[in-house]
N, C-alpha and C. Protein backbone atom coordinates (compact mmCIF):
# COMPACT_ATOMS: atom_id res chain seq x y z
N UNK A 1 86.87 82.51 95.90
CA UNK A 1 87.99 83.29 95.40
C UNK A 1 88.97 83.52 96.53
N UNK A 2 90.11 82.85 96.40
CA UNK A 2 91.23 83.35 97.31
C UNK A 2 92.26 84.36 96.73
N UNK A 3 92.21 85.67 97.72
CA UNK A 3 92.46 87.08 97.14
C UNK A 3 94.21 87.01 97.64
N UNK A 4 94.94 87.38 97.18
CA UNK A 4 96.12 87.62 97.51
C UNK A 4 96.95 89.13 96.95
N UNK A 5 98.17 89.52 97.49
CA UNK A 5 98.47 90.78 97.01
C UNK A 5 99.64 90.45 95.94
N UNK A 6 99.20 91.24 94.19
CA UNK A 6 100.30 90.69 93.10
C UNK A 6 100.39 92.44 93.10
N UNK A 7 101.19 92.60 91.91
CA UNK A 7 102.17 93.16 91.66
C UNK A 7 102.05 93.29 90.34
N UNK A 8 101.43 94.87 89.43
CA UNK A 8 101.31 94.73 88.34
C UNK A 8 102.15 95.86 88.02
N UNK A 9 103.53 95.41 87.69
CA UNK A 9 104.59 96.08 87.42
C UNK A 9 104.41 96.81 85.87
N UNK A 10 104.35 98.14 85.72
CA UNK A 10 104.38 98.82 84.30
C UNK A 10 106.40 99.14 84.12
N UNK A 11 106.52 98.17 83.51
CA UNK A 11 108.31 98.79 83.07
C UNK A 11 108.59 99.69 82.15
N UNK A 12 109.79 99.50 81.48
CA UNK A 12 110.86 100.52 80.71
C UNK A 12 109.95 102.39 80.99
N UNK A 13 110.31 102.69 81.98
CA UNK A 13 110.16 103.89 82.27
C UNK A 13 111.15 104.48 82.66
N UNK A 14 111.71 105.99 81.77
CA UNK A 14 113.17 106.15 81.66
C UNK A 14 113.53 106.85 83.03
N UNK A 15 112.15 107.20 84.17
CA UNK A 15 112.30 108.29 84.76
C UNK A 15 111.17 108.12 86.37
N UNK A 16 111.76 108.04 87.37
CA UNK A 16 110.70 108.20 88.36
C UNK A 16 109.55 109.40 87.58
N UNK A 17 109.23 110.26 86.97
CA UNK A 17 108.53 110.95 87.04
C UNK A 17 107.60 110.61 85.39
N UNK A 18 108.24 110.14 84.85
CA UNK A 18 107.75 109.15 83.84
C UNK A 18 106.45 108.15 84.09
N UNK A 19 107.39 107.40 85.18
CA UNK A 19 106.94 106.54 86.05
C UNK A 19 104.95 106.90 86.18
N UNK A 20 105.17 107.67 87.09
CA UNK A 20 104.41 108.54 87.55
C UNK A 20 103.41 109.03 87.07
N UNK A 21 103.42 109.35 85.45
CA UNK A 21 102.56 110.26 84.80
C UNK A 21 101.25 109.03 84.47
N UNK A 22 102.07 107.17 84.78
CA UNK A 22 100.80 106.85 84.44
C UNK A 22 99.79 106.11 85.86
N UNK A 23 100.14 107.01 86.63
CA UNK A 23 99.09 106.49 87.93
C UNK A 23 97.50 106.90 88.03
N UNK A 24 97.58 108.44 87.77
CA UNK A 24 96.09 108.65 87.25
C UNK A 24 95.20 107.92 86.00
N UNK A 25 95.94 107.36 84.89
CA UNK A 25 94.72 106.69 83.80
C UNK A 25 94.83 105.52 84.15
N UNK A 26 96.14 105.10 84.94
CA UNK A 26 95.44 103.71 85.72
C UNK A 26 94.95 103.84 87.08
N UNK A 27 95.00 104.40 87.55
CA UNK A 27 93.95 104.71 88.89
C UNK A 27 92.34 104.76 88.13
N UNK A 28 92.29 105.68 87.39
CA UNK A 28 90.89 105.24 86.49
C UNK A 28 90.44 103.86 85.79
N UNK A 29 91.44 103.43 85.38
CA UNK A 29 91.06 102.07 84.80
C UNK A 29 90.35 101.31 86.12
N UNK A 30 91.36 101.50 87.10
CA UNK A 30 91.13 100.38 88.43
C UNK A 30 89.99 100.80 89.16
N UNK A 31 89.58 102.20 89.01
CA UNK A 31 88.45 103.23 89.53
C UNK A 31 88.20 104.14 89.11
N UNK A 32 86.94 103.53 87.92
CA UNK A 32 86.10 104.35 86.89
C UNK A 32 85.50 105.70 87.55
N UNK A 33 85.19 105.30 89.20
CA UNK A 33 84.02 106.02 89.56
C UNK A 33 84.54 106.52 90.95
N UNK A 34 85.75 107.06 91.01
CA UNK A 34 86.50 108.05 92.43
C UNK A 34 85.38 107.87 93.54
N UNK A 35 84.10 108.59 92.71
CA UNK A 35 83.26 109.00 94.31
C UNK A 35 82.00 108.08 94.97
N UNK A 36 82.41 106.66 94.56
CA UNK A 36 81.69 105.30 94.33
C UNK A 36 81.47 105.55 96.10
N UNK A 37 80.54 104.51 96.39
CA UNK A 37 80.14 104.19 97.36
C UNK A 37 80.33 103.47 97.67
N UNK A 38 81.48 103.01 99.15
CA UNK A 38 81.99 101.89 99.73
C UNK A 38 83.40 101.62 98.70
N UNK A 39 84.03 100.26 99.50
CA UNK A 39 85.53 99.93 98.81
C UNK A 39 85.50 99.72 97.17
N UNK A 40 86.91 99.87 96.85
CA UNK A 40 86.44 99.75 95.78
C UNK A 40 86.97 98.49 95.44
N UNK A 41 86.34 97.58 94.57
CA UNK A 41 85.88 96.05 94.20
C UNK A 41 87.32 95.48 94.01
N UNK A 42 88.14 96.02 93.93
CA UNK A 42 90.29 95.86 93.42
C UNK A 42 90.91 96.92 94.92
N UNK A 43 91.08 96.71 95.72
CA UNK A 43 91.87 97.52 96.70
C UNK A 43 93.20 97.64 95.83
N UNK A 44 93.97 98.90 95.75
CA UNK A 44 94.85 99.16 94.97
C UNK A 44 95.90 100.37 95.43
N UNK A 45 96.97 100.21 95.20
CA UNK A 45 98.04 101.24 96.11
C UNK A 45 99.12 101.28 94.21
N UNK A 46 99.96 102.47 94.79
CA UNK A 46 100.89 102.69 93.76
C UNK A 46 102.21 102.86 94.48
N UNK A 47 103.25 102.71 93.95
CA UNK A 47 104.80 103.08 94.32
C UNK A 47 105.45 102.97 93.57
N UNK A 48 106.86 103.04 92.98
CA UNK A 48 107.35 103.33 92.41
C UNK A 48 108.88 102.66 92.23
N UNK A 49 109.77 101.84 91.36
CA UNK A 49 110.63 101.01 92.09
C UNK A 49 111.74 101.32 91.03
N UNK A 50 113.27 100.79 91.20
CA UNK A 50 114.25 100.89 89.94
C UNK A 50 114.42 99.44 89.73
N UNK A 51 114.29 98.99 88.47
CA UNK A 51 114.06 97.82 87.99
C UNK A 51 115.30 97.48 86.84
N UNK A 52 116.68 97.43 86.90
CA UNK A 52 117.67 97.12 86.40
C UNK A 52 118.28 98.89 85.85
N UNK A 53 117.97 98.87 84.90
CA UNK A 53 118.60 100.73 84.73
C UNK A 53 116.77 101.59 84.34
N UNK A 54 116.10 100.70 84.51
CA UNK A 54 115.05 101.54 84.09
C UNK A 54 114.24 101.58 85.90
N UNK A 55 112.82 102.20 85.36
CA UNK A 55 111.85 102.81 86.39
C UNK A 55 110.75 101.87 85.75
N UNK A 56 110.28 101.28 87.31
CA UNK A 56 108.49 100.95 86.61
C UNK A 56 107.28 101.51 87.58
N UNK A 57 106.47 101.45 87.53
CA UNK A 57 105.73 101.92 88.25
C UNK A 57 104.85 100.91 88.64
N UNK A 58 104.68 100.22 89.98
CA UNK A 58 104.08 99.38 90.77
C UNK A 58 102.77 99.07 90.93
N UNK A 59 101.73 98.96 90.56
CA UNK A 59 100.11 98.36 91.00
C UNK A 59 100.28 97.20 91.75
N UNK A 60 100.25 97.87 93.02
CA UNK A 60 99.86 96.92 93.72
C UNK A 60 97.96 96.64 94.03
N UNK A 61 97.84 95.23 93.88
CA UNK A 61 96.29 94.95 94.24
C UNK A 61 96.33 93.87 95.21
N UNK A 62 94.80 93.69 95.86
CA UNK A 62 94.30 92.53 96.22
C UNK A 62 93.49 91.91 95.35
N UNK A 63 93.67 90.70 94.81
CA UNK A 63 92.53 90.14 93.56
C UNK A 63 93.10 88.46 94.17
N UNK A 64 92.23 88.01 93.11
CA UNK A 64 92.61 86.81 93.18
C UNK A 64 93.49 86.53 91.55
N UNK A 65 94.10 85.45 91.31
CA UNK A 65 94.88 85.46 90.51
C UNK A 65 94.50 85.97 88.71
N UNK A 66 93.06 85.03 88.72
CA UNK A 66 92.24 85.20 87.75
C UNK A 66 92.40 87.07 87.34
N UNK A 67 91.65 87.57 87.93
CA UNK A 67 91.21 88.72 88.47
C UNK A 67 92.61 89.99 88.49
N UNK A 68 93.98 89.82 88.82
CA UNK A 68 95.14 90.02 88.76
C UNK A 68 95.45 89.92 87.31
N UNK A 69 95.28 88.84 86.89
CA UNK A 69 95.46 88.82 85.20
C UNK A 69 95.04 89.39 83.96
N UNK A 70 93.72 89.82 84.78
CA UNK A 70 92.76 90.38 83.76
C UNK A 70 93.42 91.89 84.10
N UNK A 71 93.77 92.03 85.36
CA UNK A 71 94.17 93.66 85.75
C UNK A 71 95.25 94.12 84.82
N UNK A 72 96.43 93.13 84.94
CA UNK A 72 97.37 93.25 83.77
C UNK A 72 97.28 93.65 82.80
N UNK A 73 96.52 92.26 81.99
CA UNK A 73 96.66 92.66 80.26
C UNK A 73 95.64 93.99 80.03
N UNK A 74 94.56 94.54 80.87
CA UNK A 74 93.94 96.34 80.32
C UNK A 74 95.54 96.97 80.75
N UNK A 75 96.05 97.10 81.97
CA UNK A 75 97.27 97.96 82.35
C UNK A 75 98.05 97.61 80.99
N UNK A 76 98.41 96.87 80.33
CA UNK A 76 99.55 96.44 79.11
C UNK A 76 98.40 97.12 77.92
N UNK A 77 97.59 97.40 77.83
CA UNK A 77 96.63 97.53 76.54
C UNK A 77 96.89 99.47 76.67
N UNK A 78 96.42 99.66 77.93
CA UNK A 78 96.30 101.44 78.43
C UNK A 78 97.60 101.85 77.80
N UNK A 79 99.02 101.58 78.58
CA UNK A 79 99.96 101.83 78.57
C UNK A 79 101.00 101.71 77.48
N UNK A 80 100.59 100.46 76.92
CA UNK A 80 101.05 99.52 75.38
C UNK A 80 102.94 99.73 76.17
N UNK A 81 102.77 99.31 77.32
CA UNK A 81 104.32 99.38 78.06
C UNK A 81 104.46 97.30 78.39
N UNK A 82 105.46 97.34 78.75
CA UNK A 82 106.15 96.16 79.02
C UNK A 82 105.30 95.81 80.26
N UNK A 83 104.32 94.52 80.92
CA UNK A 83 104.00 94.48 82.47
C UNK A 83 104.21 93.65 82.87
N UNK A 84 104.30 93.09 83.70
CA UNK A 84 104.48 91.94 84.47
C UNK A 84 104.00 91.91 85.64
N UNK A 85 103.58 90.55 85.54
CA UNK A 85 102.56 90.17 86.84
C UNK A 85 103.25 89.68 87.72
N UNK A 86 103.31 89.86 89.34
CA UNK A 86 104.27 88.96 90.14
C UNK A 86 103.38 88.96 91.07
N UNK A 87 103.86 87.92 91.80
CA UNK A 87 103.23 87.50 93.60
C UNK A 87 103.50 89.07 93.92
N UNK A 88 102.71 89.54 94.97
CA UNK A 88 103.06 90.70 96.18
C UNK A 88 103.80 89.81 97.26
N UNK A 89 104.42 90.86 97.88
CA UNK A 89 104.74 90.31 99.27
C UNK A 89 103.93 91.34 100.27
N UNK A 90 103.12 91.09 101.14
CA UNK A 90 102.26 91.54 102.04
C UNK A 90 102.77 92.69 103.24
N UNK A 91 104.12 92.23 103.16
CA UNK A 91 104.41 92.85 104.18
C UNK A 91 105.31 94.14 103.81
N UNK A 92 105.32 94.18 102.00
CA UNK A 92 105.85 95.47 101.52
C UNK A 92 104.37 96.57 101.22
N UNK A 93 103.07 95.88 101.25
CA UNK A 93 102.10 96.66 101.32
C UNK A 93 101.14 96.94 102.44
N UNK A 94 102.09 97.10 104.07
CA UNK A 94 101.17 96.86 104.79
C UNK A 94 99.78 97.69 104.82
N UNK A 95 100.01 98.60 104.64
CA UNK A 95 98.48 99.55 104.14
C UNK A 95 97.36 99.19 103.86
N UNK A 96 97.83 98.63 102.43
CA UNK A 96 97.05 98.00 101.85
C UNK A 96 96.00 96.88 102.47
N UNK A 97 97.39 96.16 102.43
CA UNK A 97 96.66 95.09 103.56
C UNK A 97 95.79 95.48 104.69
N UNK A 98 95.87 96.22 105.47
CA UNK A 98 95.33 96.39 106.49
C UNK A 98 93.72 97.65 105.63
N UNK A 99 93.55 98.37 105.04
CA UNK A 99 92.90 98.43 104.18
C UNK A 99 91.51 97.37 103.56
N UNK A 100 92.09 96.40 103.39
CA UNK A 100 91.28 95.36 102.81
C UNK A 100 90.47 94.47 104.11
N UNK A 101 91.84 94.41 104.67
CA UNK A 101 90.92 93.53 106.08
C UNK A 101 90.16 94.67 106.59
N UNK A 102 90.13 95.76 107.11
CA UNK A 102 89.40 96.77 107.72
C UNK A 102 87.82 96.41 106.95
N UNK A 103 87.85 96.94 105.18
CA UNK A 103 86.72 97.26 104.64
C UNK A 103 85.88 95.72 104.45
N UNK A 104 86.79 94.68 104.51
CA UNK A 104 86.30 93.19 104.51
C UNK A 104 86.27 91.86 105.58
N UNK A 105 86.90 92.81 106.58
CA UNK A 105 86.99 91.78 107.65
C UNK A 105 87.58 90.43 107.47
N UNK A 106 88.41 90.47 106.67
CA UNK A 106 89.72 89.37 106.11
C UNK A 106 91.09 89.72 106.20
N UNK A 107 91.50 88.84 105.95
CA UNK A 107 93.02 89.02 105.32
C UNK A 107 93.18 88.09 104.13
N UNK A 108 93.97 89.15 103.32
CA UNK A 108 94.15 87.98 101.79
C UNK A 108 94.94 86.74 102.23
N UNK A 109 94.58 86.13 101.19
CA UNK A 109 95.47 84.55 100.96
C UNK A 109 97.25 84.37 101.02
């Protein structure tokens, strides 16, 4: 599996704070179990972006593409919102990144 960082964009959100309200039931989707032991199996960050006149709210992951896809369509099922899957760019999540290599001793693809 070659892991790379995508971009599971939740759109038409009328409102940064809109935005927002759905980071906790997808933070659960992505992490059933908060007080799990060790990383969790999807390294995952949130932010927040303006996407033509609307707001979406950002999932960023490390997965591999497969794995990214499947993250999507539950985020599009939870939300029943507009999503879209894109490449990440690495160097807008350095955290993250550095995150993943720390708990895995890698760097994504």
């Amino acid at each position: 599996m070659v892991a790379g960082v995508y971009e599971v964009q939740v759109r038409g959100c009328a409102s940064t704070r809109e935005a927002l309200t759905w980071q906790e039931p997808v933070a659960l989707l992505l992490c059933p179990e908060p007080e799990h032991q060790g990383p969790c199996e999807v390294p995952w960050t949130f932010t927040v972006r303006d996407v033509g006149a609307a707001v979406c709210l950002v999932v960023a992951i490390i997965a591999s593409a497969e794995v990214a896809e499947r993250i999507g369509d539950r985020v599009r099922a939870l939300t029943g919102r507009e999503v879209v899957l894109r490449r990440g760019d690495p160097a807008e999540f350095e955290v993250l990144v550095e995150q993943y290599r720390v708990e895995r001793g890698e760097l994504p693809g």
